[in-house]
Structures are given as structure tokens and as C-alpha cells.
Protein backbone atom coordinates (compact mmCIF):
# COMPACT_ATOMS: atom_id res chain seq x y z
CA UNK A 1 154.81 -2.03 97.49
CA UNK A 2 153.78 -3.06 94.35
CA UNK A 3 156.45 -4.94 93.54
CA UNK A 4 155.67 -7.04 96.06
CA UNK A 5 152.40 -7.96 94.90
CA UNK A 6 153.12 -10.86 91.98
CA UNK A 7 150.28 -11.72 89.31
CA UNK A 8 151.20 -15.21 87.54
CA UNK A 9 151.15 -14.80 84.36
CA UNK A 10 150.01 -18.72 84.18
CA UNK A 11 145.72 -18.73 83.91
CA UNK A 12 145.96 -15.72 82.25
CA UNK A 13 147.71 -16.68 78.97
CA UNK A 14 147.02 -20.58 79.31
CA UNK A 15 143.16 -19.82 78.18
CA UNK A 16 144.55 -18.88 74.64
CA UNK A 17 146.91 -21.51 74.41
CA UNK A 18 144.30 -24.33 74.80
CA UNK A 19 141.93 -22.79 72.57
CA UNK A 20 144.13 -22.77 70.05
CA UNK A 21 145.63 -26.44 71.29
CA UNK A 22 141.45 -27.27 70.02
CA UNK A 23 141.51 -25.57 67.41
CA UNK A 24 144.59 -27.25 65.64
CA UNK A 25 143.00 -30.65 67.09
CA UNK A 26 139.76 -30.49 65.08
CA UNK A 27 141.57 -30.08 61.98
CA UNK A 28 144.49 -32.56 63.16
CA UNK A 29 144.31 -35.95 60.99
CA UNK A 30 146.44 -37.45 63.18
CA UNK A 31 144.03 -36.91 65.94
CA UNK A 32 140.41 -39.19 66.08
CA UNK A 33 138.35 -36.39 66.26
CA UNK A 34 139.93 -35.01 63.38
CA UNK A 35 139.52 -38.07 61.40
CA UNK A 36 136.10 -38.17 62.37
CA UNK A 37 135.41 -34.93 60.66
CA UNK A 38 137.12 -35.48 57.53
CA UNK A 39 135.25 -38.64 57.55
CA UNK A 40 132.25 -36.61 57.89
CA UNK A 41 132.87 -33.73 55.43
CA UNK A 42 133.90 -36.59 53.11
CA UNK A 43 130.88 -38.83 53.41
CA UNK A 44 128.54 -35.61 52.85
CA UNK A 45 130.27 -34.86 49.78
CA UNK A 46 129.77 -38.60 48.66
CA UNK A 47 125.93 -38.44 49.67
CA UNK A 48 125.61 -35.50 47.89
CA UNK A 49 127.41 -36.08 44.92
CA UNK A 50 125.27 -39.22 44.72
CA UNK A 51 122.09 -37.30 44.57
CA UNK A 52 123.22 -34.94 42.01
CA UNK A 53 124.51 -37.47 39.87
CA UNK A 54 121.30 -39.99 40.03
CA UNK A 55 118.74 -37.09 40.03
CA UNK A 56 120.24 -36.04 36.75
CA UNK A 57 120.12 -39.45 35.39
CA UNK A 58 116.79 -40.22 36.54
CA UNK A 59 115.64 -36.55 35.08
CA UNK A 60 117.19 -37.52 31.55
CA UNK A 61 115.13 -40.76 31.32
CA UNK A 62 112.29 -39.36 32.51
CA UNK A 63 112.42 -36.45 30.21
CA UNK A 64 112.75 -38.53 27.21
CA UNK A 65 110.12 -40.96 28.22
CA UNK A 66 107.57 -37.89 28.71
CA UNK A 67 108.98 -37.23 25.05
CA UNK A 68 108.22 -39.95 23.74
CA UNK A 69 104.59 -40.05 25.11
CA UNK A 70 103.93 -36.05 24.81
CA UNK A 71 105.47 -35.24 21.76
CA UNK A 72 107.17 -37.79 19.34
CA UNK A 73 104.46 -40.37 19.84
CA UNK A 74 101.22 -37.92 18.82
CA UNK A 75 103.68 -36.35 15.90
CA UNK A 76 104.31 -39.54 14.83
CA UNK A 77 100.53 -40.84 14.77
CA UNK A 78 99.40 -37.92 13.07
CA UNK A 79 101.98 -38.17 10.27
CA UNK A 80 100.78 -41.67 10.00
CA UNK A 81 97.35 -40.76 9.69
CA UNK A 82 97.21 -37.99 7.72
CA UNK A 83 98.95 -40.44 5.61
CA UNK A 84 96.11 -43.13 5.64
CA UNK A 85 93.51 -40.18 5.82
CA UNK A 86 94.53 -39.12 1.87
CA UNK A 87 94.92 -42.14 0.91
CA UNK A 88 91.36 -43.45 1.81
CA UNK A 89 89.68 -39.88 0.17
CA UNK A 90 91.35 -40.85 -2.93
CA UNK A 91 90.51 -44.36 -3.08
CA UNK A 92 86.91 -43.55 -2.16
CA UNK A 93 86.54 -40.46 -4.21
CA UNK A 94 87.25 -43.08 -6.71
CA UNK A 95 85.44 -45.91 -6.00
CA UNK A 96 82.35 -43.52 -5.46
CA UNK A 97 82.79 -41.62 -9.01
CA UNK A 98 82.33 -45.57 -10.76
CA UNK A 99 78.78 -45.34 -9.38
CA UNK A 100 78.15 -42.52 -11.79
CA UNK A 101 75.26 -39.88 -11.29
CA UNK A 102 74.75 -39.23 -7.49
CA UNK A 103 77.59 -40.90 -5.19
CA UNK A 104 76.18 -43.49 -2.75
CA UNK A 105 75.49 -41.39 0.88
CA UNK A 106 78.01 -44.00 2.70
CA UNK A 107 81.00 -43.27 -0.15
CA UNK A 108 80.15 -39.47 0.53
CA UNK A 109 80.13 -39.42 4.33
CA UNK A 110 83.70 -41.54 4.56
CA UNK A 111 85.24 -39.27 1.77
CA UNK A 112 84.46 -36.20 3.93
CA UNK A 113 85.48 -37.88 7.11
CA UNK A 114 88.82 -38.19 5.60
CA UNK A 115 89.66 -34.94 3.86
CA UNK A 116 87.97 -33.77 7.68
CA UNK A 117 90.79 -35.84 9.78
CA UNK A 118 93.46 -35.10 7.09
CA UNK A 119 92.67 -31.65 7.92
CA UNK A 120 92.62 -32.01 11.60
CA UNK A 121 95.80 -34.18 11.69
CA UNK A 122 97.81 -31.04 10.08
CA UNK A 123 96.42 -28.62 12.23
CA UNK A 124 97.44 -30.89 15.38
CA UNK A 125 100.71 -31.97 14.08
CA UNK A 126 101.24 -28.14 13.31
CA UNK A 127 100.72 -27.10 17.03
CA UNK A 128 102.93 -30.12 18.20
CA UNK A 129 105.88 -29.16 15.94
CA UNK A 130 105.49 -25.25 16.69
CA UNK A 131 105.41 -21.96 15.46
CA UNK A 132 108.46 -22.73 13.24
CA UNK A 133 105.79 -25.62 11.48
CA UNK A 134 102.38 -23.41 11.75
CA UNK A 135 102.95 -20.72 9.23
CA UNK A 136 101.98 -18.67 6.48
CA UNK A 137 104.57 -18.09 4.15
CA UNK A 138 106.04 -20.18 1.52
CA UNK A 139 108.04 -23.11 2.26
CA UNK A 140 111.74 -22.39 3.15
CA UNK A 141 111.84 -18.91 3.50
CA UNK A 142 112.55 -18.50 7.23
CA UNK A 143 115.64 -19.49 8.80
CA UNK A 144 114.72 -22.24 11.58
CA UNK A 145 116.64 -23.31 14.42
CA UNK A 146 116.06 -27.02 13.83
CA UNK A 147 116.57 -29.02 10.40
CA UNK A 148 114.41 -31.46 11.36
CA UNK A 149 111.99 -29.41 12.36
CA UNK A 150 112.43 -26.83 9.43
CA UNK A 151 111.44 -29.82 6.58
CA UNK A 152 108.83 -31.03 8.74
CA UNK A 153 106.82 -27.35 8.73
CA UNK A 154 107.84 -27.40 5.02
CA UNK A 155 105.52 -30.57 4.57
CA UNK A 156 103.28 -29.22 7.10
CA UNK A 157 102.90 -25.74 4.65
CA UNK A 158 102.65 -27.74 1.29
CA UNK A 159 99.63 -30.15 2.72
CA UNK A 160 97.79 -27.15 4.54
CA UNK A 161 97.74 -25.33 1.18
CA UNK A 162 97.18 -28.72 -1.13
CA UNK A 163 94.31 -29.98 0.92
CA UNK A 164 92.31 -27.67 -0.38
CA UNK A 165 92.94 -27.64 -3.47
CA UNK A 166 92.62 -31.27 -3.77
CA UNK A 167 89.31 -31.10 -2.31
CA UNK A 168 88.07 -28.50 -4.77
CA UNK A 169 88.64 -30.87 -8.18
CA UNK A 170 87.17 -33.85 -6.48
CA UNK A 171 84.33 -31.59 -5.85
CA UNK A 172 84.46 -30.44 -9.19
CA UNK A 173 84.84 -33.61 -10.87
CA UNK A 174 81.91 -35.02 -8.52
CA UNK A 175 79.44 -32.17 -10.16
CA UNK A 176 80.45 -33.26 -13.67
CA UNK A 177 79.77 -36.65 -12.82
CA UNK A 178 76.67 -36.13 -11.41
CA UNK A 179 75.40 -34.10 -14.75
CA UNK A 180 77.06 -36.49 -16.66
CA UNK A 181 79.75 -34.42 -17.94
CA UNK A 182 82.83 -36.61 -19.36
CA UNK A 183 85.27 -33.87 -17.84
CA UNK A 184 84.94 -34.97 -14.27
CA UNK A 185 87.12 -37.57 -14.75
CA UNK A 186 89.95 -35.78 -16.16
CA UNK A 187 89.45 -33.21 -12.65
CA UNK A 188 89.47 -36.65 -10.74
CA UNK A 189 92.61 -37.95 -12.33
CA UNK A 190 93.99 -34.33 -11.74
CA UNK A 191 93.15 -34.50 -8.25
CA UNK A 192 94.60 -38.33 -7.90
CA UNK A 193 98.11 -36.77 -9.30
CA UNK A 194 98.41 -34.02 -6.78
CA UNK A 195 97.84 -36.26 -3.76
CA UNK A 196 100.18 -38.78 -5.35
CA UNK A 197 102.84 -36.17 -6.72
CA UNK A 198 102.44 -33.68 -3.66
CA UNK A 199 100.54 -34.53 -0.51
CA UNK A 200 101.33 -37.86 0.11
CA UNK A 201 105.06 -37.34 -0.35
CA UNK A 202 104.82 -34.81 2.11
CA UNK A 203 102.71 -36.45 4.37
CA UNK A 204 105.13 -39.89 3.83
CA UNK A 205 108.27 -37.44 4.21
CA UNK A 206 106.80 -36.33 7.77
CA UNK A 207 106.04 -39.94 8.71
CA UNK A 208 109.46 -40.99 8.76
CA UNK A 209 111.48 -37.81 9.87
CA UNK A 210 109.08 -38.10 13.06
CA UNK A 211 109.08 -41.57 13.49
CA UNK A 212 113.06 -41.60 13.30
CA UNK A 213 112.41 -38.88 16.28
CA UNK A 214 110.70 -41.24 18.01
CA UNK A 215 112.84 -44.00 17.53
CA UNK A 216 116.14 -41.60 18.94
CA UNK A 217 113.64 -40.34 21.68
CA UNK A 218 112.84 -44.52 22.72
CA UNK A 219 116.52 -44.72 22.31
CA UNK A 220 117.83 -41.85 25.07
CA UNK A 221 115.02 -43.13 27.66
CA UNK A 222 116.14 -46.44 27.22
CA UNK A 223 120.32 -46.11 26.90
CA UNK A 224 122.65 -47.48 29.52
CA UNK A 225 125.97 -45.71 29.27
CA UNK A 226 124.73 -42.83 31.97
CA UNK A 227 122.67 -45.24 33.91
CA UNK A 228 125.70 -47.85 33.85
CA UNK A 229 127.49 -45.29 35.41
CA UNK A 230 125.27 -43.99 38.08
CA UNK A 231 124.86 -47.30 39.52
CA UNK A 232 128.58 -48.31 39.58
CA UNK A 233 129.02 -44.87 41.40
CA UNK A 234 126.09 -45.86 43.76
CA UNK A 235 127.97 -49.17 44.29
CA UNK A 236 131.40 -47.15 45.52
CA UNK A 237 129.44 -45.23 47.40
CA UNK A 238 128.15 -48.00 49.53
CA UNK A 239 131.10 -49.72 49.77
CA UNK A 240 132.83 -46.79 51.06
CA UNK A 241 129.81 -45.97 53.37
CA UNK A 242 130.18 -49.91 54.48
CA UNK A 243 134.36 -49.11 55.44
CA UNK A 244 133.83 -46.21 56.95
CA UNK A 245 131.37 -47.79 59.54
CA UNK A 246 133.81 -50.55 59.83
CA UNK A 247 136.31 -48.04 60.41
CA UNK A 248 134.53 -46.61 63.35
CA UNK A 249 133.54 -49.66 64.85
CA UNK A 250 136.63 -50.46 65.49
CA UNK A 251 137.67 -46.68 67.18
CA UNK A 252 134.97 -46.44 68.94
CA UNK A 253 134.24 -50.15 69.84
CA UNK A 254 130.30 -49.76 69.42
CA UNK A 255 128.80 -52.33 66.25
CA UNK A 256 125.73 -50.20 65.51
CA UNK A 257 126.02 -46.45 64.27
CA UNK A 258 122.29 -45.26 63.83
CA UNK A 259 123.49 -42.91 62.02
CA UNK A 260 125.31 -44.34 59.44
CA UNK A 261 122.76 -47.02 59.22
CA UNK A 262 120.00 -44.85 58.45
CA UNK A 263 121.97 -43.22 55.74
CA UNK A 264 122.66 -46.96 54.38
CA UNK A 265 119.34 -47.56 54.61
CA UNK A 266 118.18 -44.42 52.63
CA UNK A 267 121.25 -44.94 50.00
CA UNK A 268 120.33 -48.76 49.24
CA UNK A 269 116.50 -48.03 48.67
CA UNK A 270 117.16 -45.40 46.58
CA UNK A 271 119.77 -47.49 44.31
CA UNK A 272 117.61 -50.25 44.21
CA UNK A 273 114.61 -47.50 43.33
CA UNK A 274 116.81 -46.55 40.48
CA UNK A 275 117.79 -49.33 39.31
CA UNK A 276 113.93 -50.88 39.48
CA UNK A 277 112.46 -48.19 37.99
CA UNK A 278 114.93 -47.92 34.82
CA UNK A 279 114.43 -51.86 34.93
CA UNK A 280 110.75 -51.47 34.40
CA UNK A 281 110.47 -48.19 32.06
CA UNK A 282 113.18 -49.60 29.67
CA UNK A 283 111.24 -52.77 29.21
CA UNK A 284 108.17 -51.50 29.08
CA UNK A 285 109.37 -48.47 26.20
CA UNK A 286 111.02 -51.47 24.47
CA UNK A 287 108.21 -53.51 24.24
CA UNK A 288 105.97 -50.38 23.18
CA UNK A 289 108.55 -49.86 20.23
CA UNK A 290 108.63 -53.91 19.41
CA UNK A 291 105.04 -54.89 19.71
CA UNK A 292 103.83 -51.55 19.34
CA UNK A 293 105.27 -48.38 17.11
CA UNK A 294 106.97 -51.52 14.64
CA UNK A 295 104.07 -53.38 13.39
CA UNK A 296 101.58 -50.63 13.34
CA UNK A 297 104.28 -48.84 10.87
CA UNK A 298 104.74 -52.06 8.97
CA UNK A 299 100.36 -52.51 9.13
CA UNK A 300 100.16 -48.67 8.10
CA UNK A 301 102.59 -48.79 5.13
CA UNK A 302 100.30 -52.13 3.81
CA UNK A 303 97.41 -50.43 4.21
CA UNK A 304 98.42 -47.64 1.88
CA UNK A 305 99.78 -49.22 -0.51
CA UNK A 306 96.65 -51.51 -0.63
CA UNK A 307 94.23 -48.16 -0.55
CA UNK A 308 96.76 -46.45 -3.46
CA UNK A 309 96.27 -50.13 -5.20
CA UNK A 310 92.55 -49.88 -4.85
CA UNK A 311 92.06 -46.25 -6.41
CA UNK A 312 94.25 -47.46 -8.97
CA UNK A 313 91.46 -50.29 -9.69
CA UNK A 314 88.93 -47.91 -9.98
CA UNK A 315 90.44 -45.10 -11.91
CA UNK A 316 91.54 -47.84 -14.49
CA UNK A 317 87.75 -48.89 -14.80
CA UNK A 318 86.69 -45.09 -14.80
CA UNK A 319 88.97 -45.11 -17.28
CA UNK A 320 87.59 -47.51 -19.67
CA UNK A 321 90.42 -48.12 -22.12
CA UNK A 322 91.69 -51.14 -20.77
CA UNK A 323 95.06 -52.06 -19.31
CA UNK A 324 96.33 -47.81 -18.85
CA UNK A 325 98.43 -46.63 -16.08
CA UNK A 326 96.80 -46.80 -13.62
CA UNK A 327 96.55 -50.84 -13.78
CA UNK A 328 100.22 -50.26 -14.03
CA UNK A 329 100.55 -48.75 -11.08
CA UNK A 330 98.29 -51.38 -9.22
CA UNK A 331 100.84 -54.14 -10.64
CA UNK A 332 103.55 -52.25 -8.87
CA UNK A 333 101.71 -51.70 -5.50
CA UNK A 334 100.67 -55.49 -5.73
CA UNK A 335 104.72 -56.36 -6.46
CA UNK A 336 105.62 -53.67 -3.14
CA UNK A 337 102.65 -55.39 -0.95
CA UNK A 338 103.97 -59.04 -1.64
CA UNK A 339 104.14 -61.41 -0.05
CA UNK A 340 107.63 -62.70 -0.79
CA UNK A 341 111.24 -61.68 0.38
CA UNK A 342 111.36 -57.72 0.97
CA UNK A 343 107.79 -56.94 1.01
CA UNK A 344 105.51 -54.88 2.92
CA UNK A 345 103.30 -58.06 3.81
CA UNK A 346 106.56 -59.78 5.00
CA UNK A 347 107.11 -57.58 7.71
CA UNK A 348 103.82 -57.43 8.59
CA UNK A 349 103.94 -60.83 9.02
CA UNK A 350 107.65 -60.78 10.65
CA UNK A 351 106.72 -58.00 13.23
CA UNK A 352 103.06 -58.77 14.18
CA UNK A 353 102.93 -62.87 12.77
CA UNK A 354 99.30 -62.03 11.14
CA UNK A 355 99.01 -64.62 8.17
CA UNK A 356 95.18 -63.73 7.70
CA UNK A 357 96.63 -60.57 6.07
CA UNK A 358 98.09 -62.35 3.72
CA UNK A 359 96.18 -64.71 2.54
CA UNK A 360 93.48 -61.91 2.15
CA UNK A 361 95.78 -60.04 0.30
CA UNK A 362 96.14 -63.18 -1.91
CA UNK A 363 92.72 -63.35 -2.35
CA UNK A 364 91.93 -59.57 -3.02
CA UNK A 365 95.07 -60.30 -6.45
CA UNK A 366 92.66 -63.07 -7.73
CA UNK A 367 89.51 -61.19 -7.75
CA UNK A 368 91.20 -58.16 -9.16
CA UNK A 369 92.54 -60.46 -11.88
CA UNK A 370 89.11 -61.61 -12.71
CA UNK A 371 87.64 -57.81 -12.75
CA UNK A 372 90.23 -56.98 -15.03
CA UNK A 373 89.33 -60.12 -17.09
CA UNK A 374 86.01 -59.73 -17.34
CA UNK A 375 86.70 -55.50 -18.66
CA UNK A 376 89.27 -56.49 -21.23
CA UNK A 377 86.86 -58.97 -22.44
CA UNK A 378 83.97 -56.35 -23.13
CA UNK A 379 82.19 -56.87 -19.52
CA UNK A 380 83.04 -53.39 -18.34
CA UNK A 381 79.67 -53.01 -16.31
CA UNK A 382 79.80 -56.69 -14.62
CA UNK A 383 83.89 -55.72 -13.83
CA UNK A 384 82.41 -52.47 -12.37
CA UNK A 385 79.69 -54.26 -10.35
CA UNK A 386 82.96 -56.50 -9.26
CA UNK A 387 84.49 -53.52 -7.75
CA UNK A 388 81.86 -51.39 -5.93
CA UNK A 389 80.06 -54.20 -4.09
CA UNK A 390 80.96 -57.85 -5.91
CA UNK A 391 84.30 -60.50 -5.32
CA UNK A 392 86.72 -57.69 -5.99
CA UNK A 393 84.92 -55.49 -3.69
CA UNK A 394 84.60 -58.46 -0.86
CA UNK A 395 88.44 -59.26 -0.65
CA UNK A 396 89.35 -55.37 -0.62
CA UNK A 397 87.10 -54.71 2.39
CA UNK A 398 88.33 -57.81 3.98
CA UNK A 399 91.99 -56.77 3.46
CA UNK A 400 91.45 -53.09 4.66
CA UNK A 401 89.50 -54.33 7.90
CA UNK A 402 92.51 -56.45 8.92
CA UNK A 403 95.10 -54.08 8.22
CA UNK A 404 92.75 -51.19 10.33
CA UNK A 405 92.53 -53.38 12.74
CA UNK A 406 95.75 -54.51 13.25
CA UNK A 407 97.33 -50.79 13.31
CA UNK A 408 94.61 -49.86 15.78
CA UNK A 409 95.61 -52.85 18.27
CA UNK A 410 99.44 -51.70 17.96
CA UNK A 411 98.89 -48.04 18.46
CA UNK A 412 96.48 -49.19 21.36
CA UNK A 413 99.50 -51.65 22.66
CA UNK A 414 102.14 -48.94 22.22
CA UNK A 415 100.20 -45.79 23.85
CA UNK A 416 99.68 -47.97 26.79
CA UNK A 417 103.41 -49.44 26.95
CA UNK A 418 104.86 -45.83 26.47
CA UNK A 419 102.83 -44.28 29.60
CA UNK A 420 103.74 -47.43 31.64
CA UNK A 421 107.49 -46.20 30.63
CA UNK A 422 107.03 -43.13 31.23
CA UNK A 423 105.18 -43.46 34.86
CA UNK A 424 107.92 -45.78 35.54
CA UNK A 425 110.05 -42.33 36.15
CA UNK A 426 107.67 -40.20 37.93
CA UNK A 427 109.12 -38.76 41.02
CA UNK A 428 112.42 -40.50 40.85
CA UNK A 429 114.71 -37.71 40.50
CA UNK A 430 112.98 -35.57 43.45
CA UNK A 431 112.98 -39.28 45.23
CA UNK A 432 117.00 -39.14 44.41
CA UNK A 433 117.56 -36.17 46.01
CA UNK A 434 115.52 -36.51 49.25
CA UNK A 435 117.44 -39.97 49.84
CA UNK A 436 120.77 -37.85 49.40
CA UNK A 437 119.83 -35.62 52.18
CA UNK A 438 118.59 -38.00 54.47
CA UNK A 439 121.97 -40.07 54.11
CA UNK A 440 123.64 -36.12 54.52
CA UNK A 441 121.87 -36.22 57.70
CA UNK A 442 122.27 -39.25 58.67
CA UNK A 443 125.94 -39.07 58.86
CA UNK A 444 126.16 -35.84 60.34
CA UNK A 445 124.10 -37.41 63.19
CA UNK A 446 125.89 -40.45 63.78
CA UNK A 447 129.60 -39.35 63.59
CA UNK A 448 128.61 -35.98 65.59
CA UNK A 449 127.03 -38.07 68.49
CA UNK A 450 130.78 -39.54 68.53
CA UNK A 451 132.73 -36.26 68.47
CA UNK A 452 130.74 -35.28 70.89
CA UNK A 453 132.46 -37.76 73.45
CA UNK A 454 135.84 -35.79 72.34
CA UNK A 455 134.52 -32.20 73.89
């Protein structure tokens, strides 16, 4: 009986046979839907690959534009004035000590305000550079990670523990003087050595190590190679977006893939993002280094020189024995200062095109010439009237304001320039990565709507 009773074997084992007939078509390239999903798989790898690729290049600008403006801009202002800061003590500890007796209040009050930001400027720069620049013991005898930053704590150490002693002989030689004690100027020509010989080395030393950091910093947020790169990869990405809608126009006989064109869409704004916002930043952090971080260097290495120049003056007339040293060392300051071919007045006038400073400068030589005229010919108190508030003293004040001024307006120029380049960046590489997703999305959407038509 049973054996009369026949089950086909035909629905039973044709079930399998079609599943796996499916399976073997979705990964069949020979097959549409199976070039639709290799299309697919392919054009997410693209859109991500693009993300990762201009998120990290956007993240590398951006990081060295936030150096520049967090770190390598403040270090290198600091350096600069700490620089200016000793300077000005020593050229007014001078200046005020040729008054004799009890220093004039306004002398006293910028002398203090000096040795007061000096000291402020180190303990700043000393937090910037980091524990390896903040501490206590002697100069090179830990082992630091970074060179660079290694000297720089080494000129950090020698100025936090010369400061001090600096300020102690001018306030020694400044009691002498006031009782009328001849020693006080030998403590006050002491002092002048050690900030020439010691601190403002250092403090010069620190100037340019951190303003070659924030040249190389300017540099990375403003190279091309990476960027150059990025966009030409951006620019094959499109183009192979562009042929694989072409491609499945012509399959599928329908012009417009929503899909595909939002992920266009979301691909070409964020190129064009990138590519604007690098556009912007790099202009703006090149004109912060060119009309900003060069001439207030080029202003700020005048006006020491000048301030060096004008203690010189004064220690030669506290002197009193005529052409010594120190007027020697004024000569050379007035031969580094120019102007002429080479000179620190030159490219102040080549980077900022400021010919007042100059001819100030000019006019500060010729009343110096005439104070030192008038001392070698027996006029020491009319040559010392010349420099605390006659001719001499007139074209020094002039000279000073303009070079002040002048690195205040840069440093203003550049601070402002550097945070436009820096804000330039903000949110691109999080911006990079969203538009990568939505164009991961929108290809998913637009080539699953058509392999849908294939189930």
C-alpha cells in the first residue's frame, strides 16, 4: 500500500536550491544586483575613507593653529618681553642714579614696574613651557624629553635665580647713592654686567628658540603637501561618485538617484568647506606672521638695542672719566641700530616701512654727540642735564615711543590674525566626518531602493 502512495521529491528540495540560486546571485558580479552591491560596499568605503582622511587633515591644521595661538604665540611674547622688561630696569636704574641723592618718584615707579613684569613674564613663560622649565635645581641636571624645551627651562632657571640678585645691587647701589656714597656706582655697574653677561643672554636665547617654534608651528598650520593631497583625493572621489551615477542611470533608466545626489551634495560642501576654510586660516596665519610676529621682532630687537644704547649714555656720564666703555659700547649699539645695509633700523623699515623711526633715531645720534661734547669739554653737569630731561633726553623718548608703539600695533595685528586662523578650523574635522556619513547613507539609500526592485 505504501508503495503506492508517491511523494515528489520536487517542492521539497527545490526550496534549498533557490535559496542558494539567491544567495550566489547577490554576490554574482555578473549579475546587476550584484554589481549594485559592490558598487555600494565600494562607494561606502570611498565616503568613508574620505572622512578619515580630511578629518585628519583638518585636525592637523587646526591643532597647529590652536598652537600657535595657545602656546608658541604667549611663549614667544613673553620671551620678548622679559627681554625689553631688563632692558628698560637697566636703562632706568641708570638714568635715575645721574639724578644723584633721592631718584625722581616717576624713574622709581617704571624701574619697579619692570623688574615686576620681568618677574611675571618668567613665571608665565615657566607654566607655558612646563614642569620640565619650572624647577628648582641647577641648570642641566635632569634629563628632559625635549632639547628645545630642556635649554629653554635652562634660561628660564638662570633668570628666576638672577632677577633677584640683580635687583638687590641696584638696590644697593641706589642706598649709596642716596647717602652719597661713591660705591653705588661700582654695585650699579656690577648689576649692568650681570644683566648684560647673564640675563639678557638668556632671556635673548629664549626669544629666538621660541620664536623659531613659532615660526615651524605657522609653518605646519599653513603647509600644503597633506592638504594638496586631501583635496586631489576629494576630487577622485567625486568623479567616481559622478560615474557611478552615470553608471546606474543607464541600468536602471531613471536620471535622478536621491540618493546618490544627496551624498554629492554632502561630499561637494564639505570639499569646498575644506578647501575654504584652509583658504582663509592660511592667509590669515600668513599675514599674522608678515605684518604681525616679523616687524614687532624687528621693532623689539631696535628697541633694545636703543634702551642697552641709552644705559650705556648714562653709565658713561655716571662715570665721569670721559670716553670709557661704556661710550664704546653705545658706538657699537648705534653701528647695530643703523640705518644702513644690515641693520636693525633697516628691517624695521623693510618689514613695517616706518621712516619716522629712523629719522628719530638720527636725531637721538646728534644729540648724544653733543652731550658727549659738551662732558669731554668740562660741561659734565649741562651734558647730564642733556640726558635726564634736555635734547638728548627729547630724541631718546621720542625714539622709544615709536619703537613701543610700533611693537604694540604688530603684536595687536598678529594676536588678532592668529585667532582669525585659528577659528578658521573650528569644527571642521567633526564637520568632515558628519559629511562622510551622510554621503555613507546616502548611498546606501539610493542603490538599496534599486535592489530592492531585484527581490
Amino acid at each position: 500500500m505504501t508503495s503506492g502512495v508517491g511523494v515528489s521529491p520536487g517542492p521539497a528540495t527545490s526550496v534549498p536550491a533557490v535559496q542558494r540560486a539567491w544567495r550566489l546571485s547577490r554576490l554574482d558580479t555578473a549579475t546587476t544586483p550584484g554589481r549594485l552591491r559592490l558598487l555600494l560596499a565600494g562607494l561606502v568605503v570611498l565616503s568613508l575613507a574620505w572622512g578619515v582622511l580630511a578629518a585628519l587633515t583638518a585636525e592637523q591644521h587646526a591643532s597647529a593653529a590652536a598652537d600657535v595661538v595657545a602656546v608658541s604665540e604667549p611663549l614667544s611674547l613673553d620671551a620678548e618681553q622679559i627681554y625689553q622688561s631688563l632692558s628698560d630696569a637697566d636703562a632706568t636704574a641708570a638714568s635715575a642714579f645721574l639724578v644723584g641723592g633721592l631718584e625722581p618718584a616717576a624713574d622709581l615707579q617704571r624701574y619697579n614696574a619692570d623688574i615686576a613684569q620681568a618677574a611675571v613674564r618668567i613665571e608665565a613663560a615657566s607654566a607655558l613651557l612646563g614642569s620640565s622649565a619650572a624647577r628648582t635645581q641647577l641648570p642641566g641636571n635632569l634629563n628632559k624629553a625635549s632639547t628645545a624645551g630642556s635649554a629653554a627651562g635652562d634660561d628660564l632657571a638662570n633668570l628666576s635665580a638672577g632677577l633677584p640678585v640683580y635687583a638687590d645691587e641696584v638696590g644697593t647701589a641706589r642706598a649709596d647713592n642716596r647717602i652719597g656714597y661713591p660705591l653705588g656706582a661700582a654695585y650699579l655697574r656690577e648689576a649692568s654686567n650681570l644683566l648684560r653677561g647673564k640675563l639678557l643672554p638668556a632671556a635673548s636665547d629664549i626669544y629666538t628658540k621660541e620664536n623659531g617654534l613659532l615660526t615651524s608651528a605657522s609653518a605646519q598650520a599653513t603647509g600644503l603637501p597633506l592638504l594638496v593631497v586631501t583635496l586631489v583625493f576629494g576630487l577622485g572621489a567625486g568623479f567616481l561618485l559622478y560615474r557611478s551615477w552615470r553608471w546606474l542611470t543607464r541600468r536602471t533608466h531613471r536620471r535622478v538617484n536621491y540618493g546618490l545626489l544627496v551624498a554629492a551634495v554632502a561630499g561637494a560642501i564639505s570639499l569646498v568647506w575644506l578647501a575654504g576654510a584652509f583658504a582663509f586660516g592660511r592667509a590669515e596665519l600668513l599675514h599674522a606672521q608678515q605684518q604681525g610676529s616679523a616687524p614687532a621682532e624687528a621693532f623689539a630687537r631696535a628697541d633694545v638695542a636703543v634702551l642697552q644704547a641709552h644705559a650705556d649714555e648714562s653709565l658713561t656720564l655716571i662715570d665721569n672719566t670721559g670716553d670709557d666703555s661704556y661710550q664704546k659700547d653705545f658706538i657699537a649699539q648705534q653701528k647695530l641700530l643703523g640705518p644702513g645695509p644690515g641693520t636693525l633700523l633697516a628691517a624695521v623699515q623693510a618689514s613695517a616701512g616706518s621712516a619716522s623711526v629712523t629719522a628719530d633715531a638720527q636725531a637721538w645720534y646728534r644729540a648724544h654727540a653733543a652731550l658727549r661734547a659738551l662732558d669731554d669739554g668740562g660741561s659734565h653737569t649741562a651734558a647730564v642735564q642733556s640726558a635726564l630731561n634736555g635734547q638728548a633726553a627729547t630724541a631718546f623718548n621720542r625714539l622709544s615711543a615709536d619703537l613701543s608703539d610700533g611693537i604694540n600695533a604688530h603684536q595687536a595685528a598678529f594676536a588678532s590674525d592668529a585667532r582669525g586662523g585659528r577659528d578658521a578650523f573650528t569644527g571642521l574635522a567633526v564637520g568632515m566626518i558628519v559629511a562622510s556619513l551622510i554621503m555613507v547613507a546616502g548611498c546606501a539609500w539610493g542603490l538599496n531602493r534599486r535592489l530592492a526592485e531585484y527581490r
